[in-house]
C-alpha atoms as a PDB file:
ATOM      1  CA  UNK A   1       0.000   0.000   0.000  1.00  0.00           C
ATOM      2  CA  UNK A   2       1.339   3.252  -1.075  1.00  0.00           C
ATOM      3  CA  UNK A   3       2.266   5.355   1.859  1.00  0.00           C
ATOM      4  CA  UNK A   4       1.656   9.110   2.548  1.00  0.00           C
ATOM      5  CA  UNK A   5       4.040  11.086   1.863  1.00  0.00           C
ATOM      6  CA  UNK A   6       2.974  14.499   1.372  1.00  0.00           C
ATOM      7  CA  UNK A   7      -0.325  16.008   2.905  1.00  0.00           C
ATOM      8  CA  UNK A   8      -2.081  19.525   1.336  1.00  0.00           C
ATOM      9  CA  UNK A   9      -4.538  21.533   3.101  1.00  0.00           C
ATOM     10  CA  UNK A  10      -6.840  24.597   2.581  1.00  0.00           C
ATOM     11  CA  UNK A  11     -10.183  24.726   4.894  1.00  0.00           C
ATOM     12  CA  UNK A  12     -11.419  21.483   4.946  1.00  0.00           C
ATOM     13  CA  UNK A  13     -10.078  20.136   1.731  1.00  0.00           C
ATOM     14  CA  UNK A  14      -7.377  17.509   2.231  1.00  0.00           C
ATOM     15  CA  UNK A  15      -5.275  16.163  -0.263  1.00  0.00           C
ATOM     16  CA  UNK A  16      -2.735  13.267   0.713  1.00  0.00           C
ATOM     17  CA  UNK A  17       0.088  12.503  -1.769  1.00  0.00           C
ATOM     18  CA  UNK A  18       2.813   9.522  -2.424  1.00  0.00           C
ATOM     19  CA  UNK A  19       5.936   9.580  -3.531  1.00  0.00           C
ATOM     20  CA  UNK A  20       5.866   5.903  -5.271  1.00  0.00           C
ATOM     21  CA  UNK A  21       3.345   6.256  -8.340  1.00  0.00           C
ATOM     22  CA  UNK A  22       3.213  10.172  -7.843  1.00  0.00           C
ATOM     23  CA  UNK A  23      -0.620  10.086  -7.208  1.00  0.00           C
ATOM     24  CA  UNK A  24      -3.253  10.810  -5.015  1.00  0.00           C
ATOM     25  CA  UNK A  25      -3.724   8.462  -1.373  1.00  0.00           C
ATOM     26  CA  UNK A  26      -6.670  10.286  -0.905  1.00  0.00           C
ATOM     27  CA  UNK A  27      -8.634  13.440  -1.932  1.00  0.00           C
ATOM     28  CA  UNK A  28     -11.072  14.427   0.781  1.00  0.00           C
ATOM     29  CA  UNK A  29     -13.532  17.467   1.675  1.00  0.00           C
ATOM     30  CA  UNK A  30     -14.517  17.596   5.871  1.00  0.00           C
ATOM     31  CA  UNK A  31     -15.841  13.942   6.246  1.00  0.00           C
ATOM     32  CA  UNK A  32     -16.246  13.225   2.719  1.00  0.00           C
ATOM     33  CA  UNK A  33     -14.001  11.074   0.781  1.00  0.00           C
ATOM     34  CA  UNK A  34     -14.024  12.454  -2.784  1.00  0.00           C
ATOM     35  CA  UNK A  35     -11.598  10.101  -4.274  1.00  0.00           C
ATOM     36  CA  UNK A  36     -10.695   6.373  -2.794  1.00  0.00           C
ATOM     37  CA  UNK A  37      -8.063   3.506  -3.671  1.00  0.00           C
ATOM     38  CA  UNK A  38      -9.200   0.177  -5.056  1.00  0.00           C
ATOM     39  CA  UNK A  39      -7.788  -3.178  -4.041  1.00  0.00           C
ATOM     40  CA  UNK A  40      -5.779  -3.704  -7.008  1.00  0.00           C
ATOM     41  CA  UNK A  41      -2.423  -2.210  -8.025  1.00  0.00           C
ATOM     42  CA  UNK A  42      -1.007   0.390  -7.917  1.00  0.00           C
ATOM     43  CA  UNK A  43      -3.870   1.297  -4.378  1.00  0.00           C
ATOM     44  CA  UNK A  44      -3.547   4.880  -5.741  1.00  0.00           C
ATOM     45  CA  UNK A  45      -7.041   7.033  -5.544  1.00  0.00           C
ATOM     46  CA  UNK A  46      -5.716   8.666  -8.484  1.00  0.00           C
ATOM     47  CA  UNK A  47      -2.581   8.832 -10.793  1.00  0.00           C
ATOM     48  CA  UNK A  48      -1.462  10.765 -14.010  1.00  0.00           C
ATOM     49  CA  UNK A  49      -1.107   8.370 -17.737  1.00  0.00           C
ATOM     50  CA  UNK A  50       1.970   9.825 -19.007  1.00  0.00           C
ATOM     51  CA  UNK A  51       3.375   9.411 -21.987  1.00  0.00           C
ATOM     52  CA  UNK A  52       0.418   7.837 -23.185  1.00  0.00           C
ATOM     53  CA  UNK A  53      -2.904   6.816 -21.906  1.00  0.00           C
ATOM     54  CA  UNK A  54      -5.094   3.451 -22.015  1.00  0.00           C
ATOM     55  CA  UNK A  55      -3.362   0.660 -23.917  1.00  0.00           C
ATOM     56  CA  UNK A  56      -0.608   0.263 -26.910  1.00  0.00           C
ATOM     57  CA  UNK A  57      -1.455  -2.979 -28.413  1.00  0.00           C
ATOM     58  CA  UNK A  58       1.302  -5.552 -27.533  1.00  0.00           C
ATOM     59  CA  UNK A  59       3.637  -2.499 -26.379  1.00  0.00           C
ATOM     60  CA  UNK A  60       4.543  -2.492 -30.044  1.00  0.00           C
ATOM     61  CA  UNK A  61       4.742   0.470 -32.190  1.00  0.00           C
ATOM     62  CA  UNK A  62       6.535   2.264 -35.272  1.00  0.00           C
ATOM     63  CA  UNK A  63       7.500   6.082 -35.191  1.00  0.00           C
ATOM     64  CA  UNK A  64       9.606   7.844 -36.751  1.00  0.00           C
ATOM     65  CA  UNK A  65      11.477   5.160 -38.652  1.00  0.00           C
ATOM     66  CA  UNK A  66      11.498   2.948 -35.310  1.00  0.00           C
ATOM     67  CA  UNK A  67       9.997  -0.060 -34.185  1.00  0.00           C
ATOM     68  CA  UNK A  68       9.104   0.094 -30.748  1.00  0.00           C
ATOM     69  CA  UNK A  69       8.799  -2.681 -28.174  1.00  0.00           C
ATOM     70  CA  UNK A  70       7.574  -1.744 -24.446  1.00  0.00           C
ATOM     71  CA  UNK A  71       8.349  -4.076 -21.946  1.00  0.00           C
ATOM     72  CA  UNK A  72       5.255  -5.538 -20.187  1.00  0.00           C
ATOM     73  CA  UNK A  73       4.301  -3.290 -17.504  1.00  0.00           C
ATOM     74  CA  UNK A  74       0.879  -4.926 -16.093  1.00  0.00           C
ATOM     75  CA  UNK A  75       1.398  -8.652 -16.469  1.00  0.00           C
ATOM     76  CA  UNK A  76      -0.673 -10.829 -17.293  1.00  0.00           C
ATOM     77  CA  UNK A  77      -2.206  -7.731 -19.200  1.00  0.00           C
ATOM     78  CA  UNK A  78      -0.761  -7.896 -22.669  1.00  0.00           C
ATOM     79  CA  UNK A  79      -0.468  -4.514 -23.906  1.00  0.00           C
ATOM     80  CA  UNK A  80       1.402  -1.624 -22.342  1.00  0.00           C
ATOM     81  CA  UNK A  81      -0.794   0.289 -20.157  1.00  0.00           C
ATOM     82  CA  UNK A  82      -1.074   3.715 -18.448  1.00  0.00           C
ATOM     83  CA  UNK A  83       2.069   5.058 -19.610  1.00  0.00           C
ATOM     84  CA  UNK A  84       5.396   4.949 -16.703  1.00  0.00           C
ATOM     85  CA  UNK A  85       4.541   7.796 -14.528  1.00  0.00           C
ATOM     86  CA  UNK A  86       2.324   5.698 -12.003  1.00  0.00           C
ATOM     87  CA  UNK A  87       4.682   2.884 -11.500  1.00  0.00           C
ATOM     88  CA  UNK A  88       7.765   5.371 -11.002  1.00  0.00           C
ATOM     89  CA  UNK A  89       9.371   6.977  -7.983  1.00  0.00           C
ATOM     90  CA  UNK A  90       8.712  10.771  -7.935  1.00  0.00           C
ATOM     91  CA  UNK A  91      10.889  13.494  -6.465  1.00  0.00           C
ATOM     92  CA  UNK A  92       9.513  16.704  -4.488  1.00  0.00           C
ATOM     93  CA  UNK A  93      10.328  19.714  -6.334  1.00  0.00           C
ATOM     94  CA  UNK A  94       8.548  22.548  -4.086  1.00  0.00           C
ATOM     95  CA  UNK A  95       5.794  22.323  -0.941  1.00  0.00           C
ATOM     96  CA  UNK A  96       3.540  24.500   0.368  1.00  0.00           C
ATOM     97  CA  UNK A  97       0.590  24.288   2.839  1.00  0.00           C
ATOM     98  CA  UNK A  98      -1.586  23.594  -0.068  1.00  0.00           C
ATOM     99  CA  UNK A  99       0.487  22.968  -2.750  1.00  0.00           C
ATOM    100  CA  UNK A 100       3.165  21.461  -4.298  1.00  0.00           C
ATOM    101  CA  UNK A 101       4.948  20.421  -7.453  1.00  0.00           C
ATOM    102  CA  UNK A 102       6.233  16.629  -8.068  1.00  0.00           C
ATOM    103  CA  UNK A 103       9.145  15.616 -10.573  1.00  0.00           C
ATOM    104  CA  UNK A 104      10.047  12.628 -12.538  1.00  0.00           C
ATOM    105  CA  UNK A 105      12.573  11.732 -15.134  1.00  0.00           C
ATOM    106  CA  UNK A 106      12.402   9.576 -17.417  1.00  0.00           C
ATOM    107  CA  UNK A 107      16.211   9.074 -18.024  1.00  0.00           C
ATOM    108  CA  UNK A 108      18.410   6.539 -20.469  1.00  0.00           C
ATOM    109  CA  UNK A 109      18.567   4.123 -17.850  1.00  0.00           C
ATOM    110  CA  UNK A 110      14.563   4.064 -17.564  1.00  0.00           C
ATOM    111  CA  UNK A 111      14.478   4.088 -21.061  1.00  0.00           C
ATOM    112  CA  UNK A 112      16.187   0.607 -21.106  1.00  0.00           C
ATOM    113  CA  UNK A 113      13.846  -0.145 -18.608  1.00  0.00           C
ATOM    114  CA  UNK A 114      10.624   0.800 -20.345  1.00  0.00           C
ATOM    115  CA  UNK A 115      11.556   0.103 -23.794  1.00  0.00           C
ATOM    116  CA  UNK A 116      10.214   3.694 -24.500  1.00  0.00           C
ATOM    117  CA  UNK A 117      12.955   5.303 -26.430  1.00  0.00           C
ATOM    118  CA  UNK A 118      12.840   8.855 -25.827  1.00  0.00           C
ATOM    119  CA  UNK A 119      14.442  10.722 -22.569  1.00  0.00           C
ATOM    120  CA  UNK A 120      11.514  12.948 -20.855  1.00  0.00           C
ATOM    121  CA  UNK A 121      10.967  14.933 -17.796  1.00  0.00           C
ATOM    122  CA  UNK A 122       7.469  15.160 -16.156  1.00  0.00           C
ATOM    123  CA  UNK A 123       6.502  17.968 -13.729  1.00  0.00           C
ATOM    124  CA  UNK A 124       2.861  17.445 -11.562  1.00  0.00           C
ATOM    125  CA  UNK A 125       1.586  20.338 -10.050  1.00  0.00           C
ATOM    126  CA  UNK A 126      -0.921  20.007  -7.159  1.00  0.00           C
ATOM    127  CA  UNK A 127      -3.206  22.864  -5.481  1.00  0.00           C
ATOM    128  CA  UNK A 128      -5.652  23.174  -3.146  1.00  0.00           C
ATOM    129  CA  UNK A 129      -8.413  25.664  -2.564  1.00  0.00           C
ATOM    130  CA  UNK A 130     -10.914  25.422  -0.156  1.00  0.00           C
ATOM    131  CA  UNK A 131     -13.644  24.413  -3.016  1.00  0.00           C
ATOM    132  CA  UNK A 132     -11.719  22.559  -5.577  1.00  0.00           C
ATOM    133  CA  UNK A 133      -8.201  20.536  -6.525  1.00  0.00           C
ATOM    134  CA  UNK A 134      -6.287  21.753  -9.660  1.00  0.00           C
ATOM    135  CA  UNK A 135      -4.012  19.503 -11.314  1.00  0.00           C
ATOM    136  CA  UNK A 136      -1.574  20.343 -14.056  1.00  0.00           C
ATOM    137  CA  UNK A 137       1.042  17.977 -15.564  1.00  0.00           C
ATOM    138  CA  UNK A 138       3.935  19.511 -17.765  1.00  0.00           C
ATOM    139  CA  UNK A 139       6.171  16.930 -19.864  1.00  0.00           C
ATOM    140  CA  UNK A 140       9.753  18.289 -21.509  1.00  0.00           C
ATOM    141  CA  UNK A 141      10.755  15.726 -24.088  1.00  0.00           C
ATOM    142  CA  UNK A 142      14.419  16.170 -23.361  1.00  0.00           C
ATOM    143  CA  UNK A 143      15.931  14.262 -25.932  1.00  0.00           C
ATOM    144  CA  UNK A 144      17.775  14.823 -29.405  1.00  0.00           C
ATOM    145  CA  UNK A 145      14.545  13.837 -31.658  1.00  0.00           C
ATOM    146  CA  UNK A 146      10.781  14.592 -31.964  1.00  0.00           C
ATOM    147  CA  UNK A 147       8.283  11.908 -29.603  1.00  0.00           C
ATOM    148  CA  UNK A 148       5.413  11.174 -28.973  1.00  0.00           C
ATOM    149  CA  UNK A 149       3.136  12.205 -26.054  1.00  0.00           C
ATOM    150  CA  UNK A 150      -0.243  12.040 -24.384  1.00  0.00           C
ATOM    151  CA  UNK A 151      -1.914  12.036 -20.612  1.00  0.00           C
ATOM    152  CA  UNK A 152      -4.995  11.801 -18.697  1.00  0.00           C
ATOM    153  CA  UNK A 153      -5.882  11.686 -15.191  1.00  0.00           C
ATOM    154  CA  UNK A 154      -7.246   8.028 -13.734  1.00  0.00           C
ATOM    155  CA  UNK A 155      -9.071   9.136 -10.259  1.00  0.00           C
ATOM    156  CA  UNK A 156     -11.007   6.747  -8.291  1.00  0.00           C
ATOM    157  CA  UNK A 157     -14.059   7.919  -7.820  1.00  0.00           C
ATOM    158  CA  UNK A 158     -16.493   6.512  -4.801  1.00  0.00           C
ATOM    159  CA  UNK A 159     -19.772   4.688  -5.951  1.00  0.00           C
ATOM    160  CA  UNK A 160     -23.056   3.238  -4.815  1.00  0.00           C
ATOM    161  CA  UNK A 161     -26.626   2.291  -6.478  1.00  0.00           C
ATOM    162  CA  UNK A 162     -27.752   5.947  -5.556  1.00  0.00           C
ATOM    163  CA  UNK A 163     -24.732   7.693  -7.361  1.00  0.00           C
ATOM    164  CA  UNK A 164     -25.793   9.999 -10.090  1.00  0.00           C
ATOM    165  CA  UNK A 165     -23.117  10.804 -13.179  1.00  0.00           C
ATOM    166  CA  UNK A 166     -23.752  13.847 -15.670  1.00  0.00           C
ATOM    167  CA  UNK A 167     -21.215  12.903 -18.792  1.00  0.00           C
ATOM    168  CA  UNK A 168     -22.046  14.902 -22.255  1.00  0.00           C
ATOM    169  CA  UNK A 169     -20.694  13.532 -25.290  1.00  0.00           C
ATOM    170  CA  UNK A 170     -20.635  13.432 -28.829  1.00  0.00           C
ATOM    171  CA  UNK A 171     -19.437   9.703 -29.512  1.00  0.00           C
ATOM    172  CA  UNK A 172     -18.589   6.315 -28.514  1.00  0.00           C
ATOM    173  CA  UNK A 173     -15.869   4.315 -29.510  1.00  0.00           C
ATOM    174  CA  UNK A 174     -16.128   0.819 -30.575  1.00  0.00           C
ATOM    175  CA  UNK A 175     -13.725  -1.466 -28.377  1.00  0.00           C
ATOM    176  CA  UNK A 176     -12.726  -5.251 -28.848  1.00  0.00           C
ATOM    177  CA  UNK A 177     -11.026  -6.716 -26.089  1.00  0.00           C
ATOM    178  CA  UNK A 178     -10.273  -3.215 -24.105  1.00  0.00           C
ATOM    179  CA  UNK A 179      -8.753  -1.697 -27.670  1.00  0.00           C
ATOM    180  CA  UNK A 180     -10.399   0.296 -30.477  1.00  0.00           C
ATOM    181  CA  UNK A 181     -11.077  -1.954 -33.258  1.00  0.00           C
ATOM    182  CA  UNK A 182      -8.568  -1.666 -36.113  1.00  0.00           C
ATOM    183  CA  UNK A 183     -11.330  -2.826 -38.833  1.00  0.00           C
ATOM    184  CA  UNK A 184     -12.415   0.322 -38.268  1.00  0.00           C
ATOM    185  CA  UNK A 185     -11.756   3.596 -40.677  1.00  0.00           C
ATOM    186  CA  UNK A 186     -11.007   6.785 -40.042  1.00  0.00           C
ATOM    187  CA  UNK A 187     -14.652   7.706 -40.386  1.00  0.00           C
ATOM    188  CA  UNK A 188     -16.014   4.827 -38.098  1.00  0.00           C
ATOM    189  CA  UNK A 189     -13.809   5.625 -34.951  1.00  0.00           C
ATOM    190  CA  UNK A 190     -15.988   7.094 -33.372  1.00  0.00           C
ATOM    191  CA  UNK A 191     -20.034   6.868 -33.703  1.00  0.00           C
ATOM    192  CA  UNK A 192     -23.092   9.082 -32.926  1.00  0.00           C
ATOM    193  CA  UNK A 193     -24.189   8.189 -29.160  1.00  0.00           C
ATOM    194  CA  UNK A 194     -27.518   7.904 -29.167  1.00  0.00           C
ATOM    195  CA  UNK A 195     -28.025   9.818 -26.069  1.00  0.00           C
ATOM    196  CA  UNK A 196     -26.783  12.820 -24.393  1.00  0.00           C
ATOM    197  CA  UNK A 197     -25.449  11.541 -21.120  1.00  0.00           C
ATOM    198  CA  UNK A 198     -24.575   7.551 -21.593  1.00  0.00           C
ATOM    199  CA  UNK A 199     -24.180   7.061 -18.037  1.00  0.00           C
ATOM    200  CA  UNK A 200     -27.827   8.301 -17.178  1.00  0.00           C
ATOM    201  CA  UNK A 201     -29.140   4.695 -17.047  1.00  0.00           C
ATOM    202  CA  UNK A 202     -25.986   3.628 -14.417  1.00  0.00           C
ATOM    203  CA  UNK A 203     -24.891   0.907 -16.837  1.00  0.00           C
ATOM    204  CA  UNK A 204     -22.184  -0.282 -13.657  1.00  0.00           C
ATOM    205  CA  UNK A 205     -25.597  -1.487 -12.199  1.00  0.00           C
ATOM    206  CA  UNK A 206     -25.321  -4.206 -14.752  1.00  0.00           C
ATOM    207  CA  UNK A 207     -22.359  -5.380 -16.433  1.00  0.00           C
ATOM    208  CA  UNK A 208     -18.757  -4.144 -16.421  1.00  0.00           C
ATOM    209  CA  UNK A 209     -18.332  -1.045 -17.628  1.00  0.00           C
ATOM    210  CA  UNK A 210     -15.264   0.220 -19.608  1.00  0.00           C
ATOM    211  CA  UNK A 211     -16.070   2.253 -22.307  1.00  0.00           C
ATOM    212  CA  UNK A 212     -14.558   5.549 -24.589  1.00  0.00           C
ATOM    213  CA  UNK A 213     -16.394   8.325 -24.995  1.00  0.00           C
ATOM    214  CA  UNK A 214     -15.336  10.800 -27.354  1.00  0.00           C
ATOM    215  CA  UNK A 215     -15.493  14.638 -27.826  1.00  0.00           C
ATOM    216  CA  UNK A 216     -16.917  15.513 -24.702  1.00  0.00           C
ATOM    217  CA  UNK A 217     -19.385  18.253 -23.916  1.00  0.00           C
ATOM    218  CA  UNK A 218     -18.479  20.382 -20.711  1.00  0.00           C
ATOM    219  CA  UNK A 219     -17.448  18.777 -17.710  1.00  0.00           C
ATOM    220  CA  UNK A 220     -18.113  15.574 -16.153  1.00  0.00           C
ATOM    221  CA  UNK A 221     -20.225  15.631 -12.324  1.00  0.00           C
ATOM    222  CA  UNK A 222     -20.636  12.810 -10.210  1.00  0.00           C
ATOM    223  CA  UNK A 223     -23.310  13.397  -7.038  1.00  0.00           C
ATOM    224  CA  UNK A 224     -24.052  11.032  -3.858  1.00  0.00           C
ATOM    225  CA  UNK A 225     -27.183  11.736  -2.501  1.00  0.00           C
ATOM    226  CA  UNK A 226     -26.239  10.394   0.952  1.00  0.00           C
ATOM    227  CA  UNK A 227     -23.375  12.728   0.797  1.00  0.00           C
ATOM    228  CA  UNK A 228     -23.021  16.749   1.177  1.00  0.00           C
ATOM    229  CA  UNK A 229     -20.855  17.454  -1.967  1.00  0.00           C
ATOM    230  CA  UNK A 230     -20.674  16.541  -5.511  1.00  0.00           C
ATOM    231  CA  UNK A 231     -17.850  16.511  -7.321  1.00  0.00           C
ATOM    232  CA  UNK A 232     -17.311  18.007 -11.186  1.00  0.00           C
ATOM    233  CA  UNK A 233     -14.315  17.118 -13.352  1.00  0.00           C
ATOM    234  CA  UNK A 234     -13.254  19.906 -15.508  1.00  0.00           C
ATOM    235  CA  UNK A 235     -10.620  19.516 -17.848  1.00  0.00           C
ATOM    236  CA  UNK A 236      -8.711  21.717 -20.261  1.00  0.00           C
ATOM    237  CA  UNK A 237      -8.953  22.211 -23.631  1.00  0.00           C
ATOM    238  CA  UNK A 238      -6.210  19.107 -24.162  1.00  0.00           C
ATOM    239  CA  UNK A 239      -8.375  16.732 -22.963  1.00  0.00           C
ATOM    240  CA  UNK A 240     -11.301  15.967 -24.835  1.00  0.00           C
ATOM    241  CA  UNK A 241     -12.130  12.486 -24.452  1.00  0.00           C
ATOM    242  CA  UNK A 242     -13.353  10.184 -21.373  1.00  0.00           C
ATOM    243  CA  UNK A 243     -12.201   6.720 -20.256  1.00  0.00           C
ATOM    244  CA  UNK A 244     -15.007   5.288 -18.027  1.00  0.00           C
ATOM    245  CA  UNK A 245     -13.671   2.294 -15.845  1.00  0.00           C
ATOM    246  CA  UNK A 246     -16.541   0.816 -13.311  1.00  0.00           C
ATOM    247  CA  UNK A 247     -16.323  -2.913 -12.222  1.00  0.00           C
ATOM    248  CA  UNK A 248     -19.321  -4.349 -11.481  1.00  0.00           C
ATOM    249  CA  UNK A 249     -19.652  -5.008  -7.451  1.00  0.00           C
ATOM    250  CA  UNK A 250     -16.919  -3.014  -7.021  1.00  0.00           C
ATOM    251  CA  UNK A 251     -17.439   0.410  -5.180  1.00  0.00           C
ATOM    252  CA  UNK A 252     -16.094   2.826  -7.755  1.00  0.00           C
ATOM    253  CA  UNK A 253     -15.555   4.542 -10.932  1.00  0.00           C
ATOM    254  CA  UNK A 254     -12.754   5.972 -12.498  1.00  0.00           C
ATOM    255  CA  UNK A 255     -13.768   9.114 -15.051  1.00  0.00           C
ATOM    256  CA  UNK A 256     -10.658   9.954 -16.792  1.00  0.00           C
ATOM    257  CA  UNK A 257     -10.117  12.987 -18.859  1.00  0.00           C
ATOM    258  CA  UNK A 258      -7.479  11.923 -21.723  1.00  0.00           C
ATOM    259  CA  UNK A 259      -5.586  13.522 -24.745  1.00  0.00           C
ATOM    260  CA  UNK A 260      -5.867  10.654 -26.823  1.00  0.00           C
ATOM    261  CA  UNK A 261      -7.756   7.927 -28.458  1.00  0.00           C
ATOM    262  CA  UNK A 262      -6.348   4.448 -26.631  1.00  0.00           C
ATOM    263  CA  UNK A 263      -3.797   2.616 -29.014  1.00  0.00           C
ATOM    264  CA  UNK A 264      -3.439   5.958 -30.813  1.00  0.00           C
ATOM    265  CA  UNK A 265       0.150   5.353 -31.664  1.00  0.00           C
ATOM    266  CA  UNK A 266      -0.835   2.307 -34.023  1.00  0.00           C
ATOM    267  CA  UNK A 267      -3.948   4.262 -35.094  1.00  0.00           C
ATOM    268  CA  UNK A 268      -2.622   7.353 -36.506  1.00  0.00           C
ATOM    269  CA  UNK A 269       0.658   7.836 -38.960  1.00  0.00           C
ATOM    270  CA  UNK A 270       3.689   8.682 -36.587  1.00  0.00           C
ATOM    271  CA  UNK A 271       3.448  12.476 -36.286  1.00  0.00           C
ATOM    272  CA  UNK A 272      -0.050  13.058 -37.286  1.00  0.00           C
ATOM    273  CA  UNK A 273      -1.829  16.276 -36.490  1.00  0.00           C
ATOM    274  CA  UNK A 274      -5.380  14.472 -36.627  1.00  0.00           C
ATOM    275  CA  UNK A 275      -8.172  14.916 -33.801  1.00  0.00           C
ATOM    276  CA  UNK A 276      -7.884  11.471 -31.559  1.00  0.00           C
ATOM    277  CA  UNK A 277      -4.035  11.456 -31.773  1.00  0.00           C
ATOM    278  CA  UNK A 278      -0.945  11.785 -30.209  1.00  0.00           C
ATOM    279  CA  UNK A 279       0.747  15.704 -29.778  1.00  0.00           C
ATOM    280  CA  UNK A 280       4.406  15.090 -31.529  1.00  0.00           C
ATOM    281  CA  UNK A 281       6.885  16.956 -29.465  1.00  0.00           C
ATOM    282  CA  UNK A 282       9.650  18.953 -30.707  1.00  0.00           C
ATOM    283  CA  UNK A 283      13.241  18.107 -28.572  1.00  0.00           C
ATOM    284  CA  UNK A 284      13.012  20.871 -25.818  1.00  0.00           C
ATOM    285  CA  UNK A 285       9.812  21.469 -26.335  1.00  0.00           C
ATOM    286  CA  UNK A 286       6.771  21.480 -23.169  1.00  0.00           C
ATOM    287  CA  UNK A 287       3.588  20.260 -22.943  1.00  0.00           C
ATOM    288  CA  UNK A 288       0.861  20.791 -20.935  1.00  0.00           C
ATOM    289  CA  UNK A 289      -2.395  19.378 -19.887  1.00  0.00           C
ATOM    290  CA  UNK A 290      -4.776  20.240 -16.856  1.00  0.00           C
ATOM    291  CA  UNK A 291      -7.713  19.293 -14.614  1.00  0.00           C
ATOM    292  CA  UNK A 292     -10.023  20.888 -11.623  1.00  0.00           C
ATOM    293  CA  UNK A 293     -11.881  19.011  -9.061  1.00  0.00           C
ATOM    294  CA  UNK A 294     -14.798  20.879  -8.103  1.00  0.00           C
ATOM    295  CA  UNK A 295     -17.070  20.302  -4.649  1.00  0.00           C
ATOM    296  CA  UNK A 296     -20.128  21.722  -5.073  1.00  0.00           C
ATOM    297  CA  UNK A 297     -22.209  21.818  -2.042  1.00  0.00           C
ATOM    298  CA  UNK A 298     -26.063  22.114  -1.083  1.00  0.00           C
ATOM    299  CA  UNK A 299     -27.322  25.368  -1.628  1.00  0.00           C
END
């Protein structure tokens, strides 16, 4: 079990941080836990996908006139998942009362680790105000040629039958076996959803859910009635899809904002400037991608 490392406060919001993964032990308002760790690996109540999000099929790739083979990072899952970021050791670059900002790099010897063949350096920034968490994740590619990148955010969200989810959306992605299905063209990647809100029904009531939803409208809110305060997910501009992760039985949901369709690096030509892709970053060059947590309270 991760432990604590780092603890933020402002009012009664309370944000608890570790070191291992660089993610969130727990994100709470007064009594109220607002974000909560599941039994299985990494036991993080939220961590960042970086350099990509959701799953590379196999961990095999070609960019840029390489072929690319990831080591297995989730055995016995057989794709690449989630990026490095949440099964890395993170350094403490600055802390305040309620904030602080969280550094990892992802040097040549991690590169032989990962398989992933470009040098990068990720900053997290954390703050607290007494309403709402911000979250903003900065990645450097600091080596000699252009990579690819993505992120998203993977928070743990608390659930029960009487949870009520607002999630707007143009689209829903066809999946087959947790990936987008390659039969698939350009034009079919994403289809028309045939409501406004797919989660309006609670779908987790009755089967697994672990779906893409694509081009999202607005934020995402999650309410408990039994509870005080909701809890909206607003992300920026560079995140405009959702990856919606419920187990049935289990006693959560993970909403996660991400940059990028899953498997995007076999789905798009390396370097592509199409919407559902990868950013391609320049060596030196910073990218940035951002998230709030807003309580919202009874009137």
């Amino acid at each position: 079990m991760p432990a604590t490392d780092i603890t933020l406060t402002c009012g009664d919001m309370s944000l608890a941080l570790s070191l291992q993964g660089g993610g969130i032990v727990g994100l709470r308002r007064g009594h109220q836990d607002l974000m909560i760790r599941p039994h299985a690996q990494p036991r993080l109540a939220s961590f960042v996908m970086v350099p990509f999000c959701s799953r590379v099929t196999g961990g095999r790739f070609h960019y840029a006139r390489q072929q690319v083979q990831l080591t297995p990072n989730f055995v016995p899952e057989p794709h690449a998942i989630h990026g490095f970021g949440w099964q890395s050791r993170w350094q403490v670059q600055d802390q305040e009362a309620n904030s602080c900002t969280l550094t990892y790099s992802h040097d040549a010897e991690a590169s032989a680790h990962t398989g992933w063949p470009w040098r990068f350096q990720v900053a997290q920034h954390f703050a607290l105000s007494e309403v709402a968490l911000s979250h903003t994740v900065t990645v450097k590619n600091a080596s000699d040629t252009a990579m690819p990148v993505g992120a998203g955010f993977h928070p743990h969200l608390p659930l029960s039958p009487a949870s009520e989810i607002h999630l707007a959306c143009q689209g829903e992605l066809v999946l087959d076996d947790g990936l987008p299905w390659t039969g698939q063209s350009r034009e079919e990647l994403s289809r028309p959803a045939d409501v406004v809100n797919p989660l309006a029904t609670r779908p987790w009531l009755d089967r697994d859910l672990d779906q893409v939803y694509v081009w999202r409208q607005g934020p995402a809110r999650i309410s408990w009635p039994e509870q005080p305060y909701s809890l909206a997910i607003e992300p920026d501009a560079s995140l405009p899809h959702w990856v919606v992760y419920a187990p049935k039985g289990e006693n959560f949901i993970c909403i996660e904002p991400i940059s990028h369709l899953p498997n995007a690096l076999n789905l798009f030509a390396p370097g592509q400037s199409e919407p559902g892709a990868m950013v391609n970053l320049e060596p030196g060059a910073r990218w940035s991608v951002g998230a709030r947590f807003v309580t919202c309270g009874p009137d």
